[in-house]
PDB file of N, CA and C in Angstrom:
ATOM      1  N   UNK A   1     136.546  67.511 -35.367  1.00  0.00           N
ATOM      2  CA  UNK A   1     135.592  67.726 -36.424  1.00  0.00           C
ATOM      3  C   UNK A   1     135.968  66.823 -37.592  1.00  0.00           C
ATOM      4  N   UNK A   2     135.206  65.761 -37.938  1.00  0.00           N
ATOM      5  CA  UNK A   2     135.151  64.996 -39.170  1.00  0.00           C
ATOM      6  C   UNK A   2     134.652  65.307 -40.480  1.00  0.00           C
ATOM      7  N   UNK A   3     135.035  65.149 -41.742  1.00  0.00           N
ATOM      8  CA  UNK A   3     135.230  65.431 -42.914  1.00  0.00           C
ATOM      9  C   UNK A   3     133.958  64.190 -42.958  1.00  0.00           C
ATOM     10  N   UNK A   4     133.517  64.806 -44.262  1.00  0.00           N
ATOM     11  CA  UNK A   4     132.849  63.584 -44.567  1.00  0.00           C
ATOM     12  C   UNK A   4     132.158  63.685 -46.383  1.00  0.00           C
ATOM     13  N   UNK A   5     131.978  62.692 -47.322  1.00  0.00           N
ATOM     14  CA  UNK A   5     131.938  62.942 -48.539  1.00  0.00           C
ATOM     15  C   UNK A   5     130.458  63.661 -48.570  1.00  0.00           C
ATOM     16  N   UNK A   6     130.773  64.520 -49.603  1.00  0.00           N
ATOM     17  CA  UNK A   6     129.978  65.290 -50.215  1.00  0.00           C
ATOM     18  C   UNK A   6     128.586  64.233 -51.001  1.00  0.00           C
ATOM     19  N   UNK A   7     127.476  64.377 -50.858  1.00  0.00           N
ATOM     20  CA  UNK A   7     126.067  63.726 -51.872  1.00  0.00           C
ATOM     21  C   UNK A   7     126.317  63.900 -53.056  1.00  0.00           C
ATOM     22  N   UNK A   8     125.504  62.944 -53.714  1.00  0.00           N
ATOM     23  CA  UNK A   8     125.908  63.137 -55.102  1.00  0.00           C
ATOM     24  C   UNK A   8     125.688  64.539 -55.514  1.00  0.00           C
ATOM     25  N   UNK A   9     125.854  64.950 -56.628  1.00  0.00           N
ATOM     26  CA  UNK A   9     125.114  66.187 -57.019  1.00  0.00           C
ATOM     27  C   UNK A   9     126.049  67.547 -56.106  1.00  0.00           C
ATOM     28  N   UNK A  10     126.407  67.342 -55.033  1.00  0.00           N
ATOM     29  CA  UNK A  10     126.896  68.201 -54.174  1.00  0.00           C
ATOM     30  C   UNK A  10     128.581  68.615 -54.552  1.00  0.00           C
ATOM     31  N   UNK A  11     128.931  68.316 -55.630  1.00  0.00           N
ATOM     32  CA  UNK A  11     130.745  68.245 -55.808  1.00  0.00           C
ATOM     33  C   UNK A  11     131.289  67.157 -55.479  1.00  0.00           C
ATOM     34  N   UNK A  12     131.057  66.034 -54.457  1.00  0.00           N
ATOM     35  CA  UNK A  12     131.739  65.108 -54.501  1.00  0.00           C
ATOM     36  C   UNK A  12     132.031  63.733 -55.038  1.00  0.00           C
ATOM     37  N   UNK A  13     130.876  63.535 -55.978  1.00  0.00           N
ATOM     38  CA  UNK A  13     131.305  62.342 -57.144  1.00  0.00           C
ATOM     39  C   UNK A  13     132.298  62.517 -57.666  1.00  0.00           C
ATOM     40  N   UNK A  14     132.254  61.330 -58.455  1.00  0.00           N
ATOM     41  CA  UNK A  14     133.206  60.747 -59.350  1.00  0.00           C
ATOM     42  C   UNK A  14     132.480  61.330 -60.936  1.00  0.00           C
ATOM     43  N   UNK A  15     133.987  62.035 -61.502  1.00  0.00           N
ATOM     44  CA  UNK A  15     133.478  62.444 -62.549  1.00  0.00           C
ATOM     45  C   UNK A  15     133.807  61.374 -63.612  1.00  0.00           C
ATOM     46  N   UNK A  16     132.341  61.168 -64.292  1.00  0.00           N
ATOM     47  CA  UNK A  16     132.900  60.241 -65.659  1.00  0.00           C
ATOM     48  C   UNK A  16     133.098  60.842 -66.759  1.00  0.00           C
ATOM     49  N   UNK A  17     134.450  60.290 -67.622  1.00  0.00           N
ATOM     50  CA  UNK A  17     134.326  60.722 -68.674  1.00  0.00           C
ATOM     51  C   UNK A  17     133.914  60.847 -69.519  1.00  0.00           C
ATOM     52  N   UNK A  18     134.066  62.229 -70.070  1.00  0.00           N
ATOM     53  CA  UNK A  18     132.563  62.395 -71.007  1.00  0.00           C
ATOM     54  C   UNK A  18     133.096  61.497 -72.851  1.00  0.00           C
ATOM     55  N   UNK A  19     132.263  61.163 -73.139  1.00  0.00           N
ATOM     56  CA  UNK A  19     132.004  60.171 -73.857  1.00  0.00           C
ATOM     57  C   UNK A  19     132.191  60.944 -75.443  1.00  0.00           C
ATOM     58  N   UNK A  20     133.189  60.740 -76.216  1.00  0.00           N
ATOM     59  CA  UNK A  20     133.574  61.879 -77.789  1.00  0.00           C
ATOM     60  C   UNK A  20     132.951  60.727 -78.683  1.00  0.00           C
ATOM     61  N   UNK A  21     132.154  61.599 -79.280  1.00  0.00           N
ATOM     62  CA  UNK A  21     131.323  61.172 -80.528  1.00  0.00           C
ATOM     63  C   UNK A  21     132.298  61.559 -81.561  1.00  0.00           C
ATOM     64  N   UNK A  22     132.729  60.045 -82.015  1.00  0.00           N
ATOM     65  CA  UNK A  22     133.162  60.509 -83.700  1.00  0.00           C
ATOM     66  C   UNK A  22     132.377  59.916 -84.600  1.00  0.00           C
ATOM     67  N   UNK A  23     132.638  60.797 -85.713  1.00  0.00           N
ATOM     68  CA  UNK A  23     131.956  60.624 -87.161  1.00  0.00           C
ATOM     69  C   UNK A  23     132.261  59.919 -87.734  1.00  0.00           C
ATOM     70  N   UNK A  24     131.288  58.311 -88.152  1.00  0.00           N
ATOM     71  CA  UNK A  24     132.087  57.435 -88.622  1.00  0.00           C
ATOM     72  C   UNK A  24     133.053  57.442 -90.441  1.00  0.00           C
ATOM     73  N   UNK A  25     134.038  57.262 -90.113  1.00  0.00           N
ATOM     74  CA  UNK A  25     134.748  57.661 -90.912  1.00  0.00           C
ATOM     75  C   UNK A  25     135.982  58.956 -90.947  1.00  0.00           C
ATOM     76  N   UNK A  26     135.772  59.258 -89.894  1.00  0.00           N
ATOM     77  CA  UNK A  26     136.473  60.687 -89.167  1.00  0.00           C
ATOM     78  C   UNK A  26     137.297  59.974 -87.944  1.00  0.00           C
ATOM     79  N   UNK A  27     138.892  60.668 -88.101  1.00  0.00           N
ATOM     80  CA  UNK A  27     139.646  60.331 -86.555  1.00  0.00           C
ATOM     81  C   UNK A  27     139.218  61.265 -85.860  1.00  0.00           C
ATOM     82  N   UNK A  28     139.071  60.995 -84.267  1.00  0.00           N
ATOM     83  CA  UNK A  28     139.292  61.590 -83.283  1.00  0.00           C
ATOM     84  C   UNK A  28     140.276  62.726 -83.446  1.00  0.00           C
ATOM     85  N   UNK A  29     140.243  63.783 -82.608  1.00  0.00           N
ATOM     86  CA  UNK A  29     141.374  64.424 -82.185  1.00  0.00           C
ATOM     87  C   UNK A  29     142.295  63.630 -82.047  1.00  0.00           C
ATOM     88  N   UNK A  30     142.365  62.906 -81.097  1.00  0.00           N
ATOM     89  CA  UNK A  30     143.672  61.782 -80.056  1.00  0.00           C
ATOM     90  C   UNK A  30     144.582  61.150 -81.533  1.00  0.00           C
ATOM     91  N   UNK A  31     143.097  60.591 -81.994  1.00  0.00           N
ATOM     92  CA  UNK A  31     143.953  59.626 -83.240  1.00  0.00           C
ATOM     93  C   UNK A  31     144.912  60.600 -84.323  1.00  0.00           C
ATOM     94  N   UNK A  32     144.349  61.749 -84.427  1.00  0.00           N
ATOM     95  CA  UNK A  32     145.033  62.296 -85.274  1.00  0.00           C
ATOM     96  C   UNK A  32     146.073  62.828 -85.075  1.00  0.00           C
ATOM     97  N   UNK A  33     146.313  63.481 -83.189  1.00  0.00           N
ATOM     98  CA  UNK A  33     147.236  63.713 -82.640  1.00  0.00           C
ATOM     99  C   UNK A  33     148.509  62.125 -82.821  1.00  0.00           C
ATOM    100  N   UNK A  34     147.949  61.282 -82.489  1.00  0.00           N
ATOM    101  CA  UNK A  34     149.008  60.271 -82.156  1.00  0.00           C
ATOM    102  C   UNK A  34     149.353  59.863 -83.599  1.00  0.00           C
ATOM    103  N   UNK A  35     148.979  59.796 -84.717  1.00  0.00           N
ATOM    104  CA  UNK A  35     149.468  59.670 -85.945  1.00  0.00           C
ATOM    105  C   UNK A  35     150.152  60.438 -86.201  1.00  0.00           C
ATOM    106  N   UNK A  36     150.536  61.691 -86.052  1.00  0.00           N
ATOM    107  CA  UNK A  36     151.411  62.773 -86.371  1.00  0.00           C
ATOM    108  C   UNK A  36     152.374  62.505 -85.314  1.00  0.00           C
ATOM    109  N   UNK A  37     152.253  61.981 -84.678  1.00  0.00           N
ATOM    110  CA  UNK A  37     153.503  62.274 -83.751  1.00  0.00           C
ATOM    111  C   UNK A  37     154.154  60.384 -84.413  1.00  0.00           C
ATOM    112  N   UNK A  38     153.609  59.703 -84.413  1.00  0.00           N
ATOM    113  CA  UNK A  38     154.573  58.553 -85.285  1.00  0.00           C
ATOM    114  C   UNK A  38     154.670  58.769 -86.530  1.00  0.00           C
ATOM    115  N   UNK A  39     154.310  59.297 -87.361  1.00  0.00           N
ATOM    116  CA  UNK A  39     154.968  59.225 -88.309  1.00  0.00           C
ATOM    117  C   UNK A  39     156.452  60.302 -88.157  1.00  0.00           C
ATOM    118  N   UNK A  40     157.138  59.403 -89.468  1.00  0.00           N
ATOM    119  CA  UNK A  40     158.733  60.381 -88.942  1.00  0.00           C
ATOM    120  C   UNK A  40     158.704  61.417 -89.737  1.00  0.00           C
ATOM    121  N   UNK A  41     159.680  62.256 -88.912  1.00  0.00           N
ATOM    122  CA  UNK A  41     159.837  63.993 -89.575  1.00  0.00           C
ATOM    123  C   UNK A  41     160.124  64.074 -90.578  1.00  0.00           C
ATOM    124  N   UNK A  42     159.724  65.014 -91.603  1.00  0.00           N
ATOM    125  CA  UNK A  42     160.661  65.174 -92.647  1.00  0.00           C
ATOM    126  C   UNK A  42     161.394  66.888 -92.901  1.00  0.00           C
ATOM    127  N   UNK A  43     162.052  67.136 -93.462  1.00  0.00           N
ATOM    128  CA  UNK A  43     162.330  68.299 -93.347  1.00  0.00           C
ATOM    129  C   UNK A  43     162.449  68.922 -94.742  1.00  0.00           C
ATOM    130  N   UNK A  44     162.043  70.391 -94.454  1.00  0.00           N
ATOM    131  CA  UNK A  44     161.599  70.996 -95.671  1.00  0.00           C
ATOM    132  C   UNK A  44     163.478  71.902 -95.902  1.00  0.00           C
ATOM    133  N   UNK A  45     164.010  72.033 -97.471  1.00  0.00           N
ATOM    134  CA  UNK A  45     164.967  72.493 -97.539  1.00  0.00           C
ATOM    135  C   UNK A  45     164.563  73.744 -98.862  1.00  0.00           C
ATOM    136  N   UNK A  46     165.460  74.501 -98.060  1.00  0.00           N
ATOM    137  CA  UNK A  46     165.453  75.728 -99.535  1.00  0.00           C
ATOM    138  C   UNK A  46     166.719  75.771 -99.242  1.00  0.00           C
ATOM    139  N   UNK A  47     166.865  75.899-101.147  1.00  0.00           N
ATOM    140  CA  UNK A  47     168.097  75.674-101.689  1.00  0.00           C
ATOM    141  C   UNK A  47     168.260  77.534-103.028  1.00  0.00           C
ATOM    142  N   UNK A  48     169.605  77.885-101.956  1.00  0.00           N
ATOM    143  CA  UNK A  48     170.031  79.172-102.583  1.00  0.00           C
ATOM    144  C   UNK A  48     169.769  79.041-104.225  1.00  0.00           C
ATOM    145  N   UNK A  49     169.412  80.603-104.764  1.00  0.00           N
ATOM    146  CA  UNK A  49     169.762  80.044-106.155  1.00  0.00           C
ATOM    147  C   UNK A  49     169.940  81.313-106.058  1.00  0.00           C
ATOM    148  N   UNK A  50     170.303  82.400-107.957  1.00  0.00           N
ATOM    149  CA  UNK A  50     170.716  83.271-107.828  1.00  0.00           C
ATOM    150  C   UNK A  50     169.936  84.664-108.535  1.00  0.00           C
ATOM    151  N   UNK A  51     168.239  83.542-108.589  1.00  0.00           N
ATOM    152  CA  UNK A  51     167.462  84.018-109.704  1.00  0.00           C
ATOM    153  C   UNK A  51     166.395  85.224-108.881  1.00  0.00           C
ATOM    154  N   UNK A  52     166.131  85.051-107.937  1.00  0.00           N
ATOM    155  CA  UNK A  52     164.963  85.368-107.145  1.00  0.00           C
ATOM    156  C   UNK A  52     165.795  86.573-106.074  1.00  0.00           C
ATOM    157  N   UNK A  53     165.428  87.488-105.722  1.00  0.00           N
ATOM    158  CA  UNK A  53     165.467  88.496-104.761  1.00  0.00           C
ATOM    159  C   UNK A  53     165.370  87.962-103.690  1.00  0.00           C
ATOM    160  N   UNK A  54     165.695  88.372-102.244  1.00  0.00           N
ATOM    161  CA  UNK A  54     165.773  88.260-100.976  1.00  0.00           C
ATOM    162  C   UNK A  54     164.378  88.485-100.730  1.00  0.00           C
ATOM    163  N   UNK A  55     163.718  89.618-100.977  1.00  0.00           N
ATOM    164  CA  UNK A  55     162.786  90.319-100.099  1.00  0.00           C
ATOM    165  C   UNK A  55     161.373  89.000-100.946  1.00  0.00           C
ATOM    166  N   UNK A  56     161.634  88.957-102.069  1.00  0.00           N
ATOM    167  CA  UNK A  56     160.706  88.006-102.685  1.00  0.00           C
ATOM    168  C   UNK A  56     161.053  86.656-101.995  1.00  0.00           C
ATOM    169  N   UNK A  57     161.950  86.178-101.251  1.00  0.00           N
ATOM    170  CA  UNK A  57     162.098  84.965-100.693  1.00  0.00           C
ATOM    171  C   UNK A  57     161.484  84.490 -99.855  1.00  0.00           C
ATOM    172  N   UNK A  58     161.626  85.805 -98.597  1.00  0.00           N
ATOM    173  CA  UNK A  58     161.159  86.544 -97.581  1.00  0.00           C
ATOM    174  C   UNK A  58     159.564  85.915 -98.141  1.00  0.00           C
ATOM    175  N   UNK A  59     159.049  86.993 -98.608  1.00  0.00           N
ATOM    176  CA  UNK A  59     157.556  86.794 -98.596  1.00  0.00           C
ATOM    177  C   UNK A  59     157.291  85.487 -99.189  1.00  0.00           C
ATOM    178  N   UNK A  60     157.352  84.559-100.101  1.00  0.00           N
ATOM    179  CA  UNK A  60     156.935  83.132-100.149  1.00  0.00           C
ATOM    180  C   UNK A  60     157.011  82.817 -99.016  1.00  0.00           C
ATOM    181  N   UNK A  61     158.130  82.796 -98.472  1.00  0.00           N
ATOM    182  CA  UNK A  61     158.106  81.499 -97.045  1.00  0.00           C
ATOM    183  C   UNK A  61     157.072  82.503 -96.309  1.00  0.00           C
ATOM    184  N   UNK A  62     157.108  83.177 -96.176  1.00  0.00           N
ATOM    185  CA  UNK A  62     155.536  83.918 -95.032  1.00  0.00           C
ATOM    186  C   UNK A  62     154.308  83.539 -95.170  1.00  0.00           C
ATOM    187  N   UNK A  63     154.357  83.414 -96.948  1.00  0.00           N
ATOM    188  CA  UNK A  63     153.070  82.983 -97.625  1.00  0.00           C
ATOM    189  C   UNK A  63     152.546  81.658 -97.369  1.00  0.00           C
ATOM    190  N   UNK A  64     153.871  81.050 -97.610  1.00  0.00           N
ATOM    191  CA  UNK A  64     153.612  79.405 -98.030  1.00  0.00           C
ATOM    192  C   UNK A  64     153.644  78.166 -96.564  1.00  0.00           C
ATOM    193  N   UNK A  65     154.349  78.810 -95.485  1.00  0.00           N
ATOM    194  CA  UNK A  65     154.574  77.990 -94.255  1.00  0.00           C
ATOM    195  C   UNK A  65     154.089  78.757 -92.881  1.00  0.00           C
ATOM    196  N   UNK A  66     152.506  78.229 -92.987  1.00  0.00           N
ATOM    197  CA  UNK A  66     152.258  78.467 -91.838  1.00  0.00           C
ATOM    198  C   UNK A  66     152.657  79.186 -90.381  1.00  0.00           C
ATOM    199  N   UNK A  67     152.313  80.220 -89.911  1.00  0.00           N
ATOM    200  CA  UNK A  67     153.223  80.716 -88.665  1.00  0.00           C
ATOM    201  C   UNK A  67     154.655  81.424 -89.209  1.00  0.00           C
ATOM    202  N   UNK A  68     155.021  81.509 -90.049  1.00  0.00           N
ATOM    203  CA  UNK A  68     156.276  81.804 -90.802  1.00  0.00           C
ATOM    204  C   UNK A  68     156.408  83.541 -90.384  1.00  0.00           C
ATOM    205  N   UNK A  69     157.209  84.122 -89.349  1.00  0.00           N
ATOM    206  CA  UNK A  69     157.047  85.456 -88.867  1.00  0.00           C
ATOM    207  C   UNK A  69     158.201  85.924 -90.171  1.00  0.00           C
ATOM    208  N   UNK A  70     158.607  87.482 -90.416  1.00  0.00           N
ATOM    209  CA  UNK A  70     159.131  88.188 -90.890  1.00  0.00           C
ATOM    210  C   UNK A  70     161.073  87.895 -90.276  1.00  0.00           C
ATOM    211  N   UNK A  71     160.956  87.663 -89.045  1.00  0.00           N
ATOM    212  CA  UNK A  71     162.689  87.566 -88.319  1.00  0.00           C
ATOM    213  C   UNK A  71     162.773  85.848 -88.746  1.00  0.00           C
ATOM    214  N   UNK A  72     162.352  84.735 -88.633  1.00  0.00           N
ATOM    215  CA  UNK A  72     162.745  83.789 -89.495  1.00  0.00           C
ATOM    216  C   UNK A  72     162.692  83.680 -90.872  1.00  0.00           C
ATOM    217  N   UNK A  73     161.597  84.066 -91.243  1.00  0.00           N
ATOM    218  CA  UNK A  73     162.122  83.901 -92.944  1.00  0.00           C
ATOM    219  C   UNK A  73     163.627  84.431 -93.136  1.00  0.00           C
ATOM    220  N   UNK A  74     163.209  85.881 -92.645  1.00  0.00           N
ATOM    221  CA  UNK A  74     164.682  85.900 -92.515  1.00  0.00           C
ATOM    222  C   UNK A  74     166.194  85.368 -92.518  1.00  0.00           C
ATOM    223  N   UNK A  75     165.673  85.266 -91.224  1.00  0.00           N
ATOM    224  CA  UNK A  75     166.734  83.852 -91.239  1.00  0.00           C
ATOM    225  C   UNK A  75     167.434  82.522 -91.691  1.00  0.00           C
ATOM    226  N   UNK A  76     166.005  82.211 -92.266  1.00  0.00           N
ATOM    227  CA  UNK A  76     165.932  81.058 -93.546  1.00  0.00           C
ATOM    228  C   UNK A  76     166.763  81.559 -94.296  1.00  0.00           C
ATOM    229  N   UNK A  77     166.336  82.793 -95.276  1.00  0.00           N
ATOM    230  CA  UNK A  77     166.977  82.890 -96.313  1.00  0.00           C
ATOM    231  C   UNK A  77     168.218  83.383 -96.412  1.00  0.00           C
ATOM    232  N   UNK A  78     168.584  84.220 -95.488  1.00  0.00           N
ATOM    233  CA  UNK A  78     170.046  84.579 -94.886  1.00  0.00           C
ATOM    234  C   UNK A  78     170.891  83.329 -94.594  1.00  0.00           C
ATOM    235  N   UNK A  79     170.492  82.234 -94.221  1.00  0.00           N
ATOM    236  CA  UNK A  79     171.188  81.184 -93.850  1.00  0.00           C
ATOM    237  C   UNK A  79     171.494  80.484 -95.392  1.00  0.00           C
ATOM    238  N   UNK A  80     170.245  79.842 -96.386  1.00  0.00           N
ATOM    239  CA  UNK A  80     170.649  79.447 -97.276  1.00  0.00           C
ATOM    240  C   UNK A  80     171.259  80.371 -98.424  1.00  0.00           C
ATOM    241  N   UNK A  81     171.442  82.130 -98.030  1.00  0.00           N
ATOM    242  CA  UNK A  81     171.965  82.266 -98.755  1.00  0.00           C
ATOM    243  C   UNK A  81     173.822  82.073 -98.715  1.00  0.00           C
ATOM    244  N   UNK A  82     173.964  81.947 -97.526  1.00  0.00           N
ATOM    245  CA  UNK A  82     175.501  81.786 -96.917  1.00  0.00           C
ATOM    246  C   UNK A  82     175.672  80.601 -97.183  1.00  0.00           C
ATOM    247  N   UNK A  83     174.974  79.655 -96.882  1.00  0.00           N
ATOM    248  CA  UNK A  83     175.443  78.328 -96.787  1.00  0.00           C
ATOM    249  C   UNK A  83     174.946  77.235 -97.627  1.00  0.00           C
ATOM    250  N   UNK A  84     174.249  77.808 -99.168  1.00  0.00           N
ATOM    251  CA  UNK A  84     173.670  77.124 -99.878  1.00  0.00           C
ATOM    252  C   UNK A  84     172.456  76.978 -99.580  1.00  0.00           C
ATOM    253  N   UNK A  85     171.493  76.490 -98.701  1.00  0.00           N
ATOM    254  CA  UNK A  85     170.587  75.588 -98.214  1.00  0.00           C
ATOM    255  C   UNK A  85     170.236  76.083 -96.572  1.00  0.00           C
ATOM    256  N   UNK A  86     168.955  75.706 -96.647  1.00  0.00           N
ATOM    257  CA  UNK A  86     168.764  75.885 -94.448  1.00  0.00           C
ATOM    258  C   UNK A  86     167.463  75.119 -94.630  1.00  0.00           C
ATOM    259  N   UNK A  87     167.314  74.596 -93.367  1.00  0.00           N
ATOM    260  CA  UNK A  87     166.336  74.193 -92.919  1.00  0.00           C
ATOM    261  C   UNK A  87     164.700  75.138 -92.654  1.00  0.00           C
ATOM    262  N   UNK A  88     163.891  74.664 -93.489  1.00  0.00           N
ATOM    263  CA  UNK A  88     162.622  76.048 -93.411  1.00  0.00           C
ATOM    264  C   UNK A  88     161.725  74.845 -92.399  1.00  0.00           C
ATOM    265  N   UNK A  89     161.656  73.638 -92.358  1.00  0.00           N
ATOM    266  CA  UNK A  89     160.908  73.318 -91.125  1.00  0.00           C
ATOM    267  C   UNK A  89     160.676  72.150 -91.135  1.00  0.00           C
ATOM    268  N   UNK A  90     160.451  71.637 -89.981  1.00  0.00           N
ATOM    269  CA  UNK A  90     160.052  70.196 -89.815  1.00  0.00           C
ATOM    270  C   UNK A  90     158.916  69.717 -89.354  1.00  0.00           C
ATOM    271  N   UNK A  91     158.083  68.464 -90.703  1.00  0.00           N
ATOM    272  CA  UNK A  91     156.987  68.193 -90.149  1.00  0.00           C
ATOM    273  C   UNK A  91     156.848  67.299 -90.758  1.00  0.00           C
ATOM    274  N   UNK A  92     155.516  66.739 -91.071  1.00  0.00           N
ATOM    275  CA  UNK A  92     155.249  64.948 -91.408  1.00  0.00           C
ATOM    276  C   UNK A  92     155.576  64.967 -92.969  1.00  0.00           C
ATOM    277  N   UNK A  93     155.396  64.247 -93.351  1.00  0.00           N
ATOM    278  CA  UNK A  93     156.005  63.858 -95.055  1.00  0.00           C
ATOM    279  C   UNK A  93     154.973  64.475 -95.520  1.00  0.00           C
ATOM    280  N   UNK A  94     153.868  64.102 -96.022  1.00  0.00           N
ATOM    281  CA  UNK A  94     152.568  65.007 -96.379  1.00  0.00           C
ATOM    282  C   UNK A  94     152.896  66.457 -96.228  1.00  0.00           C
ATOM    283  N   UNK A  95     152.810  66.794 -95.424  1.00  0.00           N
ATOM    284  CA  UNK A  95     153.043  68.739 -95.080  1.00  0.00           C
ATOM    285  C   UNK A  95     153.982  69.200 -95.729  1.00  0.00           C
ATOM    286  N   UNK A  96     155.324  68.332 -95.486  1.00  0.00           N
ATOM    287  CA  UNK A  96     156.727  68.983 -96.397  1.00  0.00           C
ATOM    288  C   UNK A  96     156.274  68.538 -97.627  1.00  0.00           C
ATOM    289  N   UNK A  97     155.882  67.580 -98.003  1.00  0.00           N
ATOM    290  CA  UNK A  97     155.749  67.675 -99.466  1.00  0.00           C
ATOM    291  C   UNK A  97     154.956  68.689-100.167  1.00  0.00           C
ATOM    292  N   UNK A  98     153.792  69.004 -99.648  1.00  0.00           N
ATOM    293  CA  UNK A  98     152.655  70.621 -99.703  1.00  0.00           C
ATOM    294  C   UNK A  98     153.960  71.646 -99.601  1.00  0.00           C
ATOM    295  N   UNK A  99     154.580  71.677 -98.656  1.00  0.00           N
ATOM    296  CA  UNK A  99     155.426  73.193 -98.680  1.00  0.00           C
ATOM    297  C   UNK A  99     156.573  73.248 -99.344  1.00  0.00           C
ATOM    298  N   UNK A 100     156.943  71.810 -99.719  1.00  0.00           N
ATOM    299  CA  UNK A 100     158.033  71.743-101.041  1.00  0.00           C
ATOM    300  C   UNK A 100     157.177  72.175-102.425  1.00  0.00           C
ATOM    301  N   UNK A 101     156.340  71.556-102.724  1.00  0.00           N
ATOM    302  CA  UNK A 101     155.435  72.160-103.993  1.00  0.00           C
ATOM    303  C   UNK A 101     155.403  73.567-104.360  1.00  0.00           C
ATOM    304  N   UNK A 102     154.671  74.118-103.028  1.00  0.00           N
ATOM    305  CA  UNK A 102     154.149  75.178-102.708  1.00  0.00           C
ATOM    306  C   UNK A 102     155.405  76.458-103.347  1.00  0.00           C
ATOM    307  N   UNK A 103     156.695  76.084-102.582  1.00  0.00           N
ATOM    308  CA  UNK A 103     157.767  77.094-102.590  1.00  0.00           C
ATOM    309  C   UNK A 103     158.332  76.366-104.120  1.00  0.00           C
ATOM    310  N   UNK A 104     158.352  75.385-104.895  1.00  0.00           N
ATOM    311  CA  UNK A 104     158.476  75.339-106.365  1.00  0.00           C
ATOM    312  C   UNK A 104     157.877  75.971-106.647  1.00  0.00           C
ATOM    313  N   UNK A 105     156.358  75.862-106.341  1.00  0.00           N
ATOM    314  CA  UNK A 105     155.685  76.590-107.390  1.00  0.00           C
ATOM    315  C   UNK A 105     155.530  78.004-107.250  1.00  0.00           C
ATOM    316  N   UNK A 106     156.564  78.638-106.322  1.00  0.00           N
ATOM    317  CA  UNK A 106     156.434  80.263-106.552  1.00  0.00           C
ATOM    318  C   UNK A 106     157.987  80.479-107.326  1.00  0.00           C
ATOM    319  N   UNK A 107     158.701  80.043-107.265  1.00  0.00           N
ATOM    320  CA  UNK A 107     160.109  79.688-108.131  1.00  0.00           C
ATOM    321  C   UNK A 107     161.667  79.430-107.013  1.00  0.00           C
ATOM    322  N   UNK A 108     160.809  79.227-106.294  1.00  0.00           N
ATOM    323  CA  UNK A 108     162.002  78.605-105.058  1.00  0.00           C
ATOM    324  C   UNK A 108     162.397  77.070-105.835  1.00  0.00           C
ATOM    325  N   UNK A 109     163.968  76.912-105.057  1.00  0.00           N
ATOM    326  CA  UNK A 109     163.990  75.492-104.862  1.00  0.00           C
ATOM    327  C   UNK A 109     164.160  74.975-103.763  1.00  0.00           C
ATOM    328  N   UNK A 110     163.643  73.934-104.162  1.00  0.00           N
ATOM    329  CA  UNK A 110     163.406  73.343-102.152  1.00  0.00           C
ATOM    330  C   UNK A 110     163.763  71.528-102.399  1.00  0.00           C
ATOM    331  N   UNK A 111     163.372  71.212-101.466  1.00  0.00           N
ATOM    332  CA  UNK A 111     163.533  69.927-101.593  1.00  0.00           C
ATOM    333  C   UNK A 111     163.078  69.175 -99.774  1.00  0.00           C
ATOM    334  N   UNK A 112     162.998  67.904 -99.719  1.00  0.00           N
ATOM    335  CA  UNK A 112     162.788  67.298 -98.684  1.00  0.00           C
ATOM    336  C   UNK A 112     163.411  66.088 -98.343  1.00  0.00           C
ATOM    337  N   UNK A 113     163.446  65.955 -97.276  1.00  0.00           N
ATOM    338  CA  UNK A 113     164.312  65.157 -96.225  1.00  0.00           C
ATOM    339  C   UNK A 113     163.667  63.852 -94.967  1.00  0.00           C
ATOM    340  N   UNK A 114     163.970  63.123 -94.891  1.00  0.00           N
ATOM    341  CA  UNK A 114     163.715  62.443 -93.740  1.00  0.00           C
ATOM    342  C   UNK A 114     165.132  63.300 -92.437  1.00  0.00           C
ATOM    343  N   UNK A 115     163.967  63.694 -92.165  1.00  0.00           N
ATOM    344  CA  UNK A 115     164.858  64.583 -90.472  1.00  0.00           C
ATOM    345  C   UNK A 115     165.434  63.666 -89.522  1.00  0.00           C
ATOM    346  N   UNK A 116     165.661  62.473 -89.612  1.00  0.00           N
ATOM    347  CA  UNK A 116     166.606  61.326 -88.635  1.00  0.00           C
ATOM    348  C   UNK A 116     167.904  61.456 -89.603  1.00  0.00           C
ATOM    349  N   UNK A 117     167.960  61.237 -90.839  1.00  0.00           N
ATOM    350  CA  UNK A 117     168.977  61.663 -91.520  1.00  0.00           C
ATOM    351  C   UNK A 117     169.982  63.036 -91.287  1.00  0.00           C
ATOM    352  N   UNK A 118     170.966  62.605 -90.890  1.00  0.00           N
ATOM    353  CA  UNK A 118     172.054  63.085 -90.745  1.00  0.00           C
ATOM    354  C   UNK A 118     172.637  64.281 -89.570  1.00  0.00           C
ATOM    355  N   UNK A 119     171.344  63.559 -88.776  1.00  0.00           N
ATOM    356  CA  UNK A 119     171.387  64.866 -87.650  1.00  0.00           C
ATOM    357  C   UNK A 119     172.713  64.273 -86.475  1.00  0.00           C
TER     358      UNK A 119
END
């Protein structure tokens, strides 16, 4: 018993790809994906101080960084409170600079990093 291709229309073509309309002046998905992934990391830092409460720490970073659950903030701030400083996250220069602002402007200190540095 021989196999044999399916008619058009029947499942066995060739599927073409479907064709993404962008808005001129607008990236693609793809483009915007592949720009974020070259540009280099930067990393967002909070820096202990002795002015601000834990539980108030806690909630900025929940507030201010995206996805930010209750057991990492945590952790964040438990870390920079031991060790001065911790890492709250890594992402493109633009973003850390928004979430460096962001956590100044609730009375954190923070600061940012190129993330190839010193790893």
């Amino acid at each position: 018993m021989a196999l044999s291709a399916a008619a058009p229309g029947k499942g066995g073509g060739v599927l073409d790809r479907p064709v993404e309309k962008i808005t001129p002046g607008r990236q693609s998905e793809f483009d915007v994906k592949k720009s974020r992934k070259m540009t280099p990391p930067f990393r967002v830092i909070l820096h202990n101080d002795n002015h601000n409460r834990r539980e108030y720490v806690v909630q900025v970073l929940m507030k201010v960084i995206p996805g930010m659950t209750v057991d990492n903030a945590l952790n964040i701030m438990q870390e920079a409170h031991v060790n001065g400083l911790s890492v709250v996250i890594v992402c493109s220069q633009s973003e850390a600079e928004e979430h460096c602002t962001s956590l100044r402007g609730n009375g954190l200190r923070s600061s940012i990093e190129p993330a190839s540095g010193g790893c």
